[in-house]
N, C-alpha and C. Protein backbone atom coordinates (compact mmCIF):
# COMPACT_ATOMS: atom_id res chain seq x y z
N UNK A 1 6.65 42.91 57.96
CA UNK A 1 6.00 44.14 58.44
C UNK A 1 7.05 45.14 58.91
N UNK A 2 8.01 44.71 59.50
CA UNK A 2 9.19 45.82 59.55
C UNK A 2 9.72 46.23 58.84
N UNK A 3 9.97 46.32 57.98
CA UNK A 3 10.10 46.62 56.31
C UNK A 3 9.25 47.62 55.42
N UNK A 4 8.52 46.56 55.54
CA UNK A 4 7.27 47.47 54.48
C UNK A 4 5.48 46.86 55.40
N UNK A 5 5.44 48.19 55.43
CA UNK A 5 4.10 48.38 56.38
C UNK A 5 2.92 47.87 55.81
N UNK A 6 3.14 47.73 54.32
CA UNK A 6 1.85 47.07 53.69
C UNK A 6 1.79 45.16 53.93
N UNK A 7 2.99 44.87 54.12
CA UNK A 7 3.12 44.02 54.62
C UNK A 7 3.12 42.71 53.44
N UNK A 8 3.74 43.24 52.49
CA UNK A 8 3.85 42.72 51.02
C UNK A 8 5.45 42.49 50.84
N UNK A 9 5.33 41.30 49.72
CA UNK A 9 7.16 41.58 48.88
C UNK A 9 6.42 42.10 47.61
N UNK A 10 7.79 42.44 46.93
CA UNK A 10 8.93 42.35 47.25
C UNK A 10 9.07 43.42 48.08
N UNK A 11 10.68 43.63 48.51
CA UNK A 11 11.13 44.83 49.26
C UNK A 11 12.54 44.34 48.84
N UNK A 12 13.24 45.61 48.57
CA UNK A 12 14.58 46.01 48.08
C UNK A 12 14.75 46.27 49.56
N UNK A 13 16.27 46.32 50.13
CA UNK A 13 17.08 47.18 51.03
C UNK A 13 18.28 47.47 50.30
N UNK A 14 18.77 48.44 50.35
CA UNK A 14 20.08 49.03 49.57
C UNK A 14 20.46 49.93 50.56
N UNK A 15 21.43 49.38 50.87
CA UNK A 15 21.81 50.45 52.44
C UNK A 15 21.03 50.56 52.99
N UNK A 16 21.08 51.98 53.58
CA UNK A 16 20.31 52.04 54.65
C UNK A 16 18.86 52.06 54.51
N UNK A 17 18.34 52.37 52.52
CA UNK A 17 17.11 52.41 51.98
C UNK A 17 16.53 51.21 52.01
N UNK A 18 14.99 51.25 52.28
CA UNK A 18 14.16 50.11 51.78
C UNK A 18 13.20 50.75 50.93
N UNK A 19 12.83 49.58 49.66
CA UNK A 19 12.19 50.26 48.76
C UNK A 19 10.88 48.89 48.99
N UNK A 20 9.37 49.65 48.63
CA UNK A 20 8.71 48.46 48.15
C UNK A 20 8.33 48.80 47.49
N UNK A 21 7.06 47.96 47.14
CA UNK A 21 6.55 47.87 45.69
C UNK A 21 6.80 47.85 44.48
N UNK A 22 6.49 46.64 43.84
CA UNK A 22 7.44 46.30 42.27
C UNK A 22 7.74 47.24 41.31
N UNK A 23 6.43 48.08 41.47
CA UNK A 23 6.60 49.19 40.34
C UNK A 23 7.96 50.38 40.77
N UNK A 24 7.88 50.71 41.98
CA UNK A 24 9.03 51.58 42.51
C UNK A 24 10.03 50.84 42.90
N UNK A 25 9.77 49.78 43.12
CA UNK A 25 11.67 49.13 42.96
C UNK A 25 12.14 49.02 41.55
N UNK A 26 11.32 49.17 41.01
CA UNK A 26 11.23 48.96 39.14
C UNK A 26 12.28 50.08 38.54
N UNK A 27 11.29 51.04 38.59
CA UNK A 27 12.09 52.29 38.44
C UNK A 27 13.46 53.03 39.31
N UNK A 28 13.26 52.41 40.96
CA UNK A 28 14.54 52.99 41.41
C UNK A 28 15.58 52.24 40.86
N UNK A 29 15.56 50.87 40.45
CA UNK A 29 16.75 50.40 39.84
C UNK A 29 17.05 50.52 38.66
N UNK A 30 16.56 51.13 37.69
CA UNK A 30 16.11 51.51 36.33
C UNK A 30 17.09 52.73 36.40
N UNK A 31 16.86 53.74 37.22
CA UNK A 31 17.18 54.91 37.82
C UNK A 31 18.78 54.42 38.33
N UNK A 32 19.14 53.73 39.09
CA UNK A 32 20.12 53.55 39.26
C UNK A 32 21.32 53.28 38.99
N UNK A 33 20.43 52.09 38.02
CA UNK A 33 21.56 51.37 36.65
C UNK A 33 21.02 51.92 35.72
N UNK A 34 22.06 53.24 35.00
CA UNK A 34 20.70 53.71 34.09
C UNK A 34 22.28 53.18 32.61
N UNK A 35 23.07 52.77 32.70
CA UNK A 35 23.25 52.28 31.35
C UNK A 35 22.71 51.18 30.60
N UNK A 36 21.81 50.68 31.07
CA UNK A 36 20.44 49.88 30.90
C UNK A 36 19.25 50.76 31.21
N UNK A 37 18.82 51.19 29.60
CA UNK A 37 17.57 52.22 29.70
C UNK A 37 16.48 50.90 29.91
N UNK A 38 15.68 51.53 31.01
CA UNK A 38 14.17 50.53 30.49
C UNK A 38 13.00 51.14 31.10
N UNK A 39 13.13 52.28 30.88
CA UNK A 39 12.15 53.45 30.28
C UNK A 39 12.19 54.13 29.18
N UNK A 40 11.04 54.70 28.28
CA UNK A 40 11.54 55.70 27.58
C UNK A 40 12.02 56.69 27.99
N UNK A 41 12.80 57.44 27.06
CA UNK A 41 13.57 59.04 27.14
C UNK A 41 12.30 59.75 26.74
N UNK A 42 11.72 59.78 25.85
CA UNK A 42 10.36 60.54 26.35
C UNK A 42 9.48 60.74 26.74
N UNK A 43 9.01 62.07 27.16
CA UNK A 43 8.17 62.32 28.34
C UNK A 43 6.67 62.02 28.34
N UNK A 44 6.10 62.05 26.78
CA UNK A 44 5.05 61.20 26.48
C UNK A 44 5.09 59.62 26.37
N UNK A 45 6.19 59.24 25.70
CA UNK A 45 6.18 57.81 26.40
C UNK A 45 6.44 56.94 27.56
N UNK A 46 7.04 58.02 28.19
CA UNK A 46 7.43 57.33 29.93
C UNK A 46 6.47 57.35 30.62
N UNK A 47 5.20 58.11 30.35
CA UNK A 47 4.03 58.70 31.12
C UNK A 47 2.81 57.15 30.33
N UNK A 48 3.29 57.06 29.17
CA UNK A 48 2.49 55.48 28.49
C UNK A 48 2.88 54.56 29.43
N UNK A 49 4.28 54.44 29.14
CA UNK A 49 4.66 52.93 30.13
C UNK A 49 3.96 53.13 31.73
N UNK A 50 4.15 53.89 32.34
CA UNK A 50 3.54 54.37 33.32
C UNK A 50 2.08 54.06 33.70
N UNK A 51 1.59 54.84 32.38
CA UNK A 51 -0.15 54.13 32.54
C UNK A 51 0.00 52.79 32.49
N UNK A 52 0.23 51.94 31.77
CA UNK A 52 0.42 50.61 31.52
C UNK A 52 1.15 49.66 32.90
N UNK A 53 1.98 50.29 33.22
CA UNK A 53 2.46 49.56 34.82
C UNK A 53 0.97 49.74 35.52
N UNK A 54 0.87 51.20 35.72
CA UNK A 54 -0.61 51.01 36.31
C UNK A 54 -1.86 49.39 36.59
N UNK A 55 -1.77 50.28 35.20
CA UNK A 55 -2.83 48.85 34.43
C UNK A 55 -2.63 47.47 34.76
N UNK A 56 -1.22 47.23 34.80
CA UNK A 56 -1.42 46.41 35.56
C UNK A 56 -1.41 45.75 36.79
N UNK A 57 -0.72 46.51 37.72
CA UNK A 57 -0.87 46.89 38.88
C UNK A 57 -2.19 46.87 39.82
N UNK A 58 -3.10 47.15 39.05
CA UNK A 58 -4.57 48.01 39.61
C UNK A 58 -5.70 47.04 39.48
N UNK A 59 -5.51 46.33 38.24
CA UNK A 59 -6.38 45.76 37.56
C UNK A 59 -6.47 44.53 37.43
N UNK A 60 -5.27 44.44 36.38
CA UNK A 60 -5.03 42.95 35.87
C UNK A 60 -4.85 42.43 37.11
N UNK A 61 -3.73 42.52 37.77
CA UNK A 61 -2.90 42.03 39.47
C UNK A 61 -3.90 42.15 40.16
N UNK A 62 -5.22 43.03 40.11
CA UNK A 62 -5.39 43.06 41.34
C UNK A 62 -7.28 41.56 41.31
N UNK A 63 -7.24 41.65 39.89
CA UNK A 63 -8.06 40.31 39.42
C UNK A 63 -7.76 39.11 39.79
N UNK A 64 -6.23 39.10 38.95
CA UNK A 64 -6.09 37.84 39.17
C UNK A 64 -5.62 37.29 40.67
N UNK A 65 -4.86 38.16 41.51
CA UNK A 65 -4.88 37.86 42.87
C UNK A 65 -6.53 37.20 44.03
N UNK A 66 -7.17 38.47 43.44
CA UNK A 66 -8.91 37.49 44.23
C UNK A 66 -8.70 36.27 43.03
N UNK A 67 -8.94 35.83 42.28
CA UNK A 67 -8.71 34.58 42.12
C UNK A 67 -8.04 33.58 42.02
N UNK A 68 -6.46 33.62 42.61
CA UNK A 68 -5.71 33.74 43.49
C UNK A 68 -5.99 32.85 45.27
N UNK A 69 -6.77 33.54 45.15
CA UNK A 69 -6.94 33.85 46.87
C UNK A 69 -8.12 33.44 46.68
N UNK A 70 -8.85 32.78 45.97
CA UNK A 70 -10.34 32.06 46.08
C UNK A 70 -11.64 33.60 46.56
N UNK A 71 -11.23 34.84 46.53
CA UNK A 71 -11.97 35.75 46.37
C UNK A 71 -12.74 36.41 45.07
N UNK A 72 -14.11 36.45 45.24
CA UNK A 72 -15.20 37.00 44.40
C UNK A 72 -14.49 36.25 42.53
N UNK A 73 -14.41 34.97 42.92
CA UNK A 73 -13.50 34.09 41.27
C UNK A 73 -14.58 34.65 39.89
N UNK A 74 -15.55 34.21 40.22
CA UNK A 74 -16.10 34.56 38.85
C UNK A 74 -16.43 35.28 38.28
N UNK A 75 -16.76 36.88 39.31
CA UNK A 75 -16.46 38.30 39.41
C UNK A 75 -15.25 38.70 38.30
N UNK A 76 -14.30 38.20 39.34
CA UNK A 76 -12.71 38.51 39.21
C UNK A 76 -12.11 37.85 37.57
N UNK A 77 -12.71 36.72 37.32
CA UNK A 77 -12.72 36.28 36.05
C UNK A 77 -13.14 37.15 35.05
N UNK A 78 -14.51 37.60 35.17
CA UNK A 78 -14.38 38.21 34.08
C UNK A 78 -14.03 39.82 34.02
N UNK A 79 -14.00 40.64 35.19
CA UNK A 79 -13.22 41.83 34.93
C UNK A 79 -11.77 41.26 34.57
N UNK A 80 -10.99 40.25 34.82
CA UNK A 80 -9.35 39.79 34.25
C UNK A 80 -9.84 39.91 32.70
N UNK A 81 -10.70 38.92 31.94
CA UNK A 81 -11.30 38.99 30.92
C UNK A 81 -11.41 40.37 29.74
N UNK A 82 -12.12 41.55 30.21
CA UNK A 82 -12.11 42.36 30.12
C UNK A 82 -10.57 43.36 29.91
N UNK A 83 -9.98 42.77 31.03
CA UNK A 83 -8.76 43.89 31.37
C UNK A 83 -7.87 43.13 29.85
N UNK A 84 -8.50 41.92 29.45
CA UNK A 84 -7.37 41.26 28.44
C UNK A 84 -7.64 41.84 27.61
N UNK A 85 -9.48 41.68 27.21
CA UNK A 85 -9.54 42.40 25.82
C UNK A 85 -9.18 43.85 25.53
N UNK A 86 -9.31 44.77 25.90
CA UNK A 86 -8.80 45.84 26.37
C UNK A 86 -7.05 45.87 26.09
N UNK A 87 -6.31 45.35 26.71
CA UNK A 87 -4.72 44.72 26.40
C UNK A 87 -4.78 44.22 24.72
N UNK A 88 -5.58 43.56 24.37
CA UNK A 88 -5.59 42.97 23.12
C UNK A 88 -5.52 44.06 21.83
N UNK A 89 -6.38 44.93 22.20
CA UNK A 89 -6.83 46.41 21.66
C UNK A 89 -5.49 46.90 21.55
N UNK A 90 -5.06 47.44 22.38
CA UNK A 90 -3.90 48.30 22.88
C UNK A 90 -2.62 47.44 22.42
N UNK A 91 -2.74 46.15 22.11
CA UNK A 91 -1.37 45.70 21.73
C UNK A 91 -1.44 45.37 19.93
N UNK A 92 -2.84 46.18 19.42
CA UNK A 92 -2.65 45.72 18.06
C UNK A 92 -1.76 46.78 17.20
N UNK A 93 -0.98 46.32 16.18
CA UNK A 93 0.35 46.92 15.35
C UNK A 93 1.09 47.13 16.67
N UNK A 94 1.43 46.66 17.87
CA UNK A 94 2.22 46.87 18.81
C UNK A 94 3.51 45.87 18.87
N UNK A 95 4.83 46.37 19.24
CA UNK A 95 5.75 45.23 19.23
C UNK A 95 5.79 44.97 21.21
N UNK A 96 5.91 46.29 21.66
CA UNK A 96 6.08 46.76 23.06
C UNK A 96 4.80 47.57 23.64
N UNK A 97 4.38 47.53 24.72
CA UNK A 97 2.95 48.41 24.96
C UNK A 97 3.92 49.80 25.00
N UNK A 98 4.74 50.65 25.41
CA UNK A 98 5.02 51.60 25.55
C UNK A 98 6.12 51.69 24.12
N UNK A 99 6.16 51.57 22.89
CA UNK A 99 7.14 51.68 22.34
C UNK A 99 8.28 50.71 22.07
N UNK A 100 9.39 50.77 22.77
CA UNK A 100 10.78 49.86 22.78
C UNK A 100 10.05 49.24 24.15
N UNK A 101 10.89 47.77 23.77
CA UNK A 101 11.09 47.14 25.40
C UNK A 101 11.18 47.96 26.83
N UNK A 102 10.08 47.86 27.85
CA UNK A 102 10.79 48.94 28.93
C UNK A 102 9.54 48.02 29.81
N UNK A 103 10.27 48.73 31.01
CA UNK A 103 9.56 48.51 32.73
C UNK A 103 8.09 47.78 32.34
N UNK A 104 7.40 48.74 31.55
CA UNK A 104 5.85 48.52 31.20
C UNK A 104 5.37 46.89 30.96
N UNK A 105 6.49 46.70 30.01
CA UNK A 105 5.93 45.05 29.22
C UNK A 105 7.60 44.29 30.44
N UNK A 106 8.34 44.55 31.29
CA UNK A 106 8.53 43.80 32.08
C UNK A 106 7.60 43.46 33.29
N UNK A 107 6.49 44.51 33.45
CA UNK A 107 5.67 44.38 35.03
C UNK A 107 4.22 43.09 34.65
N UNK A 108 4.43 43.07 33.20
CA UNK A 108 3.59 41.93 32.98
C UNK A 108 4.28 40.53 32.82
N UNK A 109 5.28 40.02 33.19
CA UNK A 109 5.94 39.08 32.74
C UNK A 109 5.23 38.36 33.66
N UNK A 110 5.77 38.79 34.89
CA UNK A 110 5.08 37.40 36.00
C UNK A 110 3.43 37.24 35.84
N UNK A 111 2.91 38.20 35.36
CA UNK A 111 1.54 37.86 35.45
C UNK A 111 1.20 36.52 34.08
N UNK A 112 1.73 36.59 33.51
CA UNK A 112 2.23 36.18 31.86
C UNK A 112 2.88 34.52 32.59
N UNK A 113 3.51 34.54 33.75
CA UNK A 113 4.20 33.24 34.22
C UNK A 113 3.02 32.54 34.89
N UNK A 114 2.19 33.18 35.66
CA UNK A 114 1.25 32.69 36.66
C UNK A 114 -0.29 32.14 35.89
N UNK A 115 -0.47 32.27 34.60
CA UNK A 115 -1.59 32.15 34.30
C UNK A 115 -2.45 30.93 35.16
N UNK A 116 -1.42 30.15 34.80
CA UNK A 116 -2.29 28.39 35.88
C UNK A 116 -3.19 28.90 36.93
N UNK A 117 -2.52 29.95 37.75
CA UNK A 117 -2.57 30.05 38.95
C UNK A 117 -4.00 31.16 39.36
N UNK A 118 -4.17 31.77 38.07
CA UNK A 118 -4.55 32.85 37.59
C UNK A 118 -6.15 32.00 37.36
N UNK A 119 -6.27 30.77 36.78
CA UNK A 119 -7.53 30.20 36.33
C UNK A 119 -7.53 31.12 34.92
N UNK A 120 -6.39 31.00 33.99
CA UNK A 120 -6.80 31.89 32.63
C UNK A 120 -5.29 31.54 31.99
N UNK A 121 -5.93 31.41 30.42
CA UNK A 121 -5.44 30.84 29.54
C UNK A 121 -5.17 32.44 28.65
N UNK A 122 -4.18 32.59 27.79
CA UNK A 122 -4.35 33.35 26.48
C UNK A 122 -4.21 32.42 25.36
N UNK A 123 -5.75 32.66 24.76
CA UNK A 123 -5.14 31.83 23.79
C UNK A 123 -5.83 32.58 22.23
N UNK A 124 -5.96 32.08 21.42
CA UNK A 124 -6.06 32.34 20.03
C UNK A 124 -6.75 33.34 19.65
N UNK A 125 -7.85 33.97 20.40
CA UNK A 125 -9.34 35.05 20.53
C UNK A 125 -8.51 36.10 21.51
N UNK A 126 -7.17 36.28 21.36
CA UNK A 126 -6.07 37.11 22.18
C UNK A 126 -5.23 37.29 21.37
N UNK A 127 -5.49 37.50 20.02
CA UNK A 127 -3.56 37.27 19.35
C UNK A 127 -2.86 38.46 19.59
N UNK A 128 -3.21 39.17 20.01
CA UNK A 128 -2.06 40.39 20.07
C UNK A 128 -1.77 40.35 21.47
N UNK A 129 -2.66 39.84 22.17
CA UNK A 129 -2.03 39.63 23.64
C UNK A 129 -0.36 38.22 23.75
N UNK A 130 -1.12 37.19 22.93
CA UNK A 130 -0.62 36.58 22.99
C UNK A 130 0.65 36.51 21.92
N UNK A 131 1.09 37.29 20.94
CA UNK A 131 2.21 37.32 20.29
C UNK A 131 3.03 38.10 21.08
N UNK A 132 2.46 39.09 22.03
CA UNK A 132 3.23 39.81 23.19
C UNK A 132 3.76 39.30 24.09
N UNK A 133 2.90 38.59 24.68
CA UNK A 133 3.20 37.43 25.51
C UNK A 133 4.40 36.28 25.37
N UNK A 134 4.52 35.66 24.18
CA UNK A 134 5.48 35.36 23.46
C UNK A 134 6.89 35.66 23.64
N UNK A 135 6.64 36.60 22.93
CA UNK A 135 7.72 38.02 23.10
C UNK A 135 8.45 38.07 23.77
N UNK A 136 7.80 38.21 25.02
CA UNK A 136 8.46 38.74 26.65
C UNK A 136 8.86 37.09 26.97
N UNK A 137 8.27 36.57 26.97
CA UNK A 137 8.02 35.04 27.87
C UNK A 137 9.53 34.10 26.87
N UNK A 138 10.09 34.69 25.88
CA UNK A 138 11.03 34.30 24.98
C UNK A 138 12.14 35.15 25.02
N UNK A 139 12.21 36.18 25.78
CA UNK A 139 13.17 36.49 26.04
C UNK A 139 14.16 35.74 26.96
N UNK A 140 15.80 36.29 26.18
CA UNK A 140 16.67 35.05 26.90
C UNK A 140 16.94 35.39 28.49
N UNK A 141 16.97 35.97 28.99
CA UNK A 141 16.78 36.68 30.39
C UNK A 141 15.63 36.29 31.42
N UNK A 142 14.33 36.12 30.46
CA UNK A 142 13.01 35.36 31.03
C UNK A 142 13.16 33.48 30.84
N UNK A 143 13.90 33.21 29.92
CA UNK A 143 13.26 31.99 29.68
C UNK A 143 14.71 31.82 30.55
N UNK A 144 15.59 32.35 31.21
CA UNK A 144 16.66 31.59 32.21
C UNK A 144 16.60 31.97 33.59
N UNK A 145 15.05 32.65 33.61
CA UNK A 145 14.84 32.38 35.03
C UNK A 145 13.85 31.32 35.64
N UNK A 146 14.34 30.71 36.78
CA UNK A 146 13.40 29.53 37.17
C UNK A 146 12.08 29.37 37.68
């Protein structure tokens, strides 16, 4: 709570700054280290990835957390449900939801790690979720963290 008033992690400190929230620690370090792009350079696609952090931020995260947390589960099941098919839509002829690799399809990774936890599977009646999923979850950077 001295930190960050919402009373959540993560939280960055960088000097004398504290940053929270994943999505804005996302981008301030994105921003920081910028010889590692992981946004687009354009202004219609940075504003995609953007919606898409949203999305999941708002929605997906905020589903699977009540079920999670043993709140409104079967509710929360199937708006997660929903928020997939929807994702499924949006990831068809897709390699990346925003274009190239960026912030967008990194803010889904952990959600992508937690499924167990989540009470939800992707599986076959998801293929574009789940070749995405793949994707990210096979990257060498993801698959060497613990």
């Amino acid at each position: 709570m001295e930190l960050n008033p919402y009373g959540k992690v993560p939280v960055l400190v960088d000097g004398d700054g504290v940053i929270y929230e994943s999505a804005i620690i996302n981008e301030y370090l994105e921003e920081k280290y910028p010889g590692i792009p992981l946004m687009p350079k354009d202004s219609l696609q940075r504003s995609r990835a953007r919606i898409w952090i949203d999305y999941c931020n708002t929605r997906l995260q905020a589903a699977a957390g009540n079920i999670a947390h043993d709140h409104e589960v079967e509710k929360s099941k199937e708006r997660l449900r929903g928020y997939l098919e929807t994702l499924n839509q949006e990831m068809r002829d897709r390699e990346y939801i925003a274009g190239e690799y960026s912030l967008a399809d990194i803010t889904y990774i952990p959600f992508f790690c937690r499924l167990q936890r989540y009470q939800t599977t992707i599986s076959n009646d998801l293929p574009h979720v789940k070749a995405w999923m793949q994707r990210l979850l096979d990257r060498p950077v993801v698959r060497a963290t613990p």
